[in-house]
C-alpha atoms as a PDB file:
ATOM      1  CA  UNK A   1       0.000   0.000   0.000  1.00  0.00           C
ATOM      2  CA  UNK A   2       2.376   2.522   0.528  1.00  0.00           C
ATOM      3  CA  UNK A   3       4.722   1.704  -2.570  1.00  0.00           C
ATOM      4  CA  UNK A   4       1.369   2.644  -4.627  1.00  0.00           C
ATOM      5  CA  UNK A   5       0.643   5.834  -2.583  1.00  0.00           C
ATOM      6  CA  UNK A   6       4.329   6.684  -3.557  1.00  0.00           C
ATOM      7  CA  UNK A   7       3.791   5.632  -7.003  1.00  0.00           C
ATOM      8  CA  UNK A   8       1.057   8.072  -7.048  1.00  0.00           C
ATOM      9  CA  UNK A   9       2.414  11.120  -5.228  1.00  0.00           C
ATOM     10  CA  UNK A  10       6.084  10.629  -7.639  1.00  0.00           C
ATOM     11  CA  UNK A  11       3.366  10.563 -10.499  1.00  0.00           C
ATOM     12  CA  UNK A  12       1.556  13.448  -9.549  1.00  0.00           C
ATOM     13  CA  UNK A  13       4.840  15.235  -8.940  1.00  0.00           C
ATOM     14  CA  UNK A  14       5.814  14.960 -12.257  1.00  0.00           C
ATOM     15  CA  UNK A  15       2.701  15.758 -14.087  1.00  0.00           C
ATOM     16  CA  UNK A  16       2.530  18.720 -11.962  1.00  0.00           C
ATOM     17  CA  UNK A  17       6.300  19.552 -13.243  1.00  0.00           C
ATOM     18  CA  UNK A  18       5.486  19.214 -16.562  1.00  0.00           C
ATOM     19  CA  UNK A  19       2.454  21.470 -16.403  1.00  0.00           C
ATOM     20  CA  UNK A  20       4.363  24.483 -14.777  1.00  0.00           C
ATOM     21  CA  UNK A  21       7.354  24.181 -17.065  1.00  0.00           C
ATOM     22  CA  UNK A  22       5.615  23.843 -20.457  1.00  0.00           C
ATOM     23  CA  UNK A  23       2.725  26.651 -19.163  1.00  0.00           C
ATOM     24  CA  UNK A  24       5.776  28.664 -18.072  1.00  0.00           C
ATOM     25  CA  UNK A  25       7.349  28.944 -22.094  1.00  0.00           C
ATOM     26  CA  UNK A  26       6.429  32.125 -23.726  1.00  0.00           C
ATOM     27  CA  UNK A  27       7.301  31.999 -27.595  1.00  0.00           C
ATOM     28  CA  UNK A  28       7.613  36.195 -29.181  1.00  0.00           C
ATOM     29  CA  UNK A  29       6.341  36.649 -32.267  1.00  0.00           C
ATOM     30  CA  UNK A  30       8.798  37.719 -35.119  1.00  0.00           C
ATOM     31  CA  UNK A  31       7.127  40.603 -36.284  1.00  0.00           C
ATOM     32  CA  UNK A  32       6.977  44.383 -35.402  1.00  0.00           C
ATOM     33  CA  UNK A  33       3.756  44.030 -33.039  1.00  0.00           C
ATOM     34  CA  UNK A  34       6.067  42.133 -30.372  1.00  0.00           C
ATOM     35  CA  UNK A  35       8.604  45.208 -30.517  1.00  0.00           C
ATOM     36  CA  UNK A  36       5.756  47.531 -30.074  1.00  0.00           C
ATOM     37  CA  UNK A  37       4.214  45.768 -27.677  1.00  0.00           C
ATOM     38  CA  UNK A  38       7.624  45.934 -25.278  1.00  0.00           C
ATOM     39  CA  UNK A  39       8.042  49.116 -25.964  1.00  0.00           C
ATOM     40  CA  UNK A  40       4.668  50.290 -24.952  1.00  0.00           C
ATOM     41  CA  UNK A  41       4.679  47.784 -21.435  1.00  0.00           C
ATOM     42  CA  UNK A  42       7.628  49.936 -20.265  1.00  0.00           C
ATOM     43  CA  UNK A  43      10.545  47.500 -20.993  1.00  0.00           C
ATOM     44  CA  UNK A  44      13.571  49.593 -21.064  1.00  0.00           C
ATOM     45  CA  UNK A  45      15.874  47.023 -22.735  1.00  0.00           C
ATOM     46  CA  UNK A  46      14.225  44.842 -25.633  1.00  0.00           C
ATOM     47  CA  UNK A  47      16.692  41.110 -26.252  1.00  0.00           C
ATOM     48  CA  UNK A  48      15.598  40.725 -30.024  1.00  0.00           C
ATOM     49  CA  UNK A  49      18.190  37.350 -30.228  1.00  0.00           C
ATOM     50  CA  UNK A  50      19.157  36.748 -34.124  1.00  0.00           C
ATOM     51  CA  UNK A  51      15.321  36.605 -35.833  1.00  0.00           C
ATOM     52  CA  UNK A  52      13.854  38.328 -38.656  1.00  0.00           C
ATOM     53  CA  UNK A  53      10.838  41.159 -37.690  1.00  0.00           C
ATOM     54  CA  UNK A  54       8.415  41.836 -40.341  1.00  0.00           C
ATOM     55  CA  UNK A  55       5.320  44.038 -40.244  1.00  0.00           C
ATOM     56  CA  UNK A  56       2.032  42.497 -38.995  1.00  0.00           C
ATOM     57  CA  UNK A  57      -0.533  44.826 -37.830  1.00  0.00           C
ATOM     58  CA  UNK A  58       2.139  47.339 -36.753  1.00  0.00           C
ATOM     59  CA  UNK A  59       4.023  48.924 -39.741  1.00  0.00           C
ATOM     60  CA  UNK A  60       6.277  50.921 -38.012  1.00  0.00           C
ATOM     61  CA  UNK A  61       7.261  50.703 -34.596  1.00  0.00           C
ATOM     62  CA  UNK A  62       7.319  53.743 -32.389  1.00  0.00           C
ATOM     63  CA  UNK A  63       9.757  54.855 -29.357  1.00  0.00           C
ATOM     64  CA  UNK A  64       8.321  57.234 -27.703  1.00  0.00           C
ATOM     65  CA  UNK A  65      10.365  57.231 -24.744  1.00  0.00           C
ATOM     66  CA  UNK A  66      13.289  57.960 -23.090  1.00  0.00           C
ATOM     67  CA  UNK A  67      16.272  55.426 -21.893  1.00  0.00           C
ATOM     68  CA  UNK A  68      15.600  52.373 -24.308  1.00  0.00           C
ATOM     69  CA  UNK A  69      17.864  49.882 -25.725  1.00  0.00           C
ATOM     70  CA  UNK A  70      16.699  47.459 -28.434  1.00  0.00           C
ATOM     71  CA  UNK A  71      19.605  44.964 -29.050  1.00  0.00           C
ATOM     72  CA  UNK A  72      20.052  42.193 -31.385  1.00  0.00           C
ATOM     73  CA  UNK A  73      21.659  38.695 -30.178  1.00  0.00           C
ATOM     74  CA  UNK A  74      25.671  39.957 -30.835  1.00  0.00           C
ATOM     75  CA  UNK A  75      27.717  41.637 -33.508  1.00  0.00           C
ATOM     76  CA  UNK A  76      27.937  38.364 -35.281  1.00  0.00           C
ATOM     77  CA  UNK A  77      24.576  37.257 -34.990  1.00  0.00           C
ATOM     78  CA  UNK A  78      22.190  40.036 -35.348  1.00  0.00           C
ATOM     79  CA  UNK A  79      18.431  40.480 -35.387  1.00  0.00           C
ATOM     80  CA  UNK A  80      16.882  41.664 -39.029  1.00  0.00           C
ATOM     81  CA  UNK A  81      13.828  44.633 -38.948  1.00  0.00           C
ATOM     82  CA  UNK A  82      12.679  43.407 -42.841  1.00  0.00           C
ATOM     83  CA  UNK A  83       9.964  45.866 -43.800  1.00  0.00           C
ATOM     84  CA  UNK A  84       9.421  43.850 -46.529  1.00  0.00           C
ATOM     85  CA  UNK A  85       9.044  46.718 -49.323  1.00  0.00           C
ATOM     86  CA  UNK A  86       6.275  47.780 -47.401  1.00  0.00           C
ATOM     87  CA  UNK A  87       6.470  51.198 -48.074  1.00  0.00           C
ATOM     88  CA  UNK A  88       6.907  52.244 -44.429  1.00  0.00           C
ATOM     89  CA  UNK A  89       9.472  52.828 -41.997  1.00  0.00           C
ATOM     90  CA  UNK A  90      10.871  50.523 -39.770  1.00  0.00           C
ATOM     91  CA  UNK A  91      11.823  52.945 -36.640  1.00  0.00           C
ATOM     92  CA  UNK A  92      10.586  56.405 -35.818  1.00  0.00           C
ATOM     93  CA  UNK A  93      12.198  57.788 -32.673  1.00  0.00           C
ATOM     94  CA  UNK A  94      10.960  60.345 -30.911  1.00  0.00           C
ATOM     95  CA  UNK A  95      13.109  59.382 -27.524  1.00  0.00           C
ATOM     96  CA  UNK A  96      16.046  60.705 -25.920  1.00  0.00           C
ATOM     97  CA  UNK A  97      18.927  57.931 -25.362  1.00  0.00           C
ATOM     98  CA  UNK A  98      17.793  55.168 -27.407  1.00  0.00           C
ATOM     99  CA  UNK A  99      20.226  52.813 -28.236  1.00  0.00           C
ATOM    100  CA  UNK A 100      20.038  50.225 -31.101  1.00  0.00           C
ATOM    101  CA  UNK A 101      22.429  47.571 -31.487  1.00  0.00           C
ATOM    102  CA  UNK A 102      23.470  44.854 -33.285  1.00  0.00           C
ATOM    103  CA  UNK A 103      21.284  45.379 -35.668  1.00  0.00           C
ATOM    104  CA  UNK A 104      20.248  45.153 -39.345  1.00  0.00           C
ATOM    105  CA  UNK A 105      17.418  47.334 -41.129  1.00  0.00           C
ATOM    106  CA  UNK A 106      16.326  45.746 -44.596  1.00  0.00           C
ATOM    107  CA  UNK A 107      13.311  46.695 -47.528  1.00  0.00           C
ATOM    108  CA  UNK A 108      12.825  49.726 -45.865  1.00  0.00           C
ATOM    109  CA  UNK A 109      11.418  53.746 -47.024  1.00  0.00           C
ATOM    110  CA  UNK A 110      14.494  55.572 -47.399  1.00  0.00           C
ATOM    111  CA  UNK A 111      12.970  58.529 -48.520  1.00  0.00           C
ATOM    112  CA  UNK A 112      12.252  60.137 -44.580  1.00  0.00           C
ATOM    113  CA  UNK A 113      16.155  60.473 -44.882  1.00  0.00           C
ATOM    114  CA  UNK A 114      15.919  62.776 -48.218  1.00  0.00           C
END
């Protein structure tokens, strides 16, 4: 009787650890909605890793505020902002001290530099 209750408590254990630990994963989308979306909770510093962002609902993504880094994985393996020939912008900064690093802007308006 009590190698079954164990049986049952050690199985219970681990169904409960697999629960928490695959509830606990949070995938980010790859597109410009995730940016916006950190930017807008108040993030301050925005880990993009080495993926490609494209446009989704959000065509250009917006920092308007102050004291934000958005930073790609490393100098050797950077994250991609692909506006896909979309027509629009990838960035427009209105903030003070943003910093943007290791990364690469591609398909993108050039004519807001002109």
């Amino acid at each position: 009787m009590k190698n079954k209750r164990l049986i049952i408590y050690i199985s219970l254990f681990f169904v409960f650890l697999i629960f928490n630990v695959t509830s606990s994963v949070v995938f980010a989308a790859d597109d410009f909605d995730f940016i916006q979306n950190e930017i807008d909770s108040g993030t301050n510093t925005i880990n993009m890793g080495a993926k490609t962002y494209t446009p989704n609902s959000v065509n250009s993504i917006s920092v308007n505020k102050n004291n934000i880094t958005i930073i790609g994985q490393s100098s050797s393996s950077k994250a991609i902002l692909d506006a896909s020939n979309s027509g629009f912008e990838i960035l427009r900064i209105n903030g003070d001290n943003v910093r943007l690093e290791n990364l690469i802007f591609k398909n993108m308006d050039t004519t807001v530099f002109s």
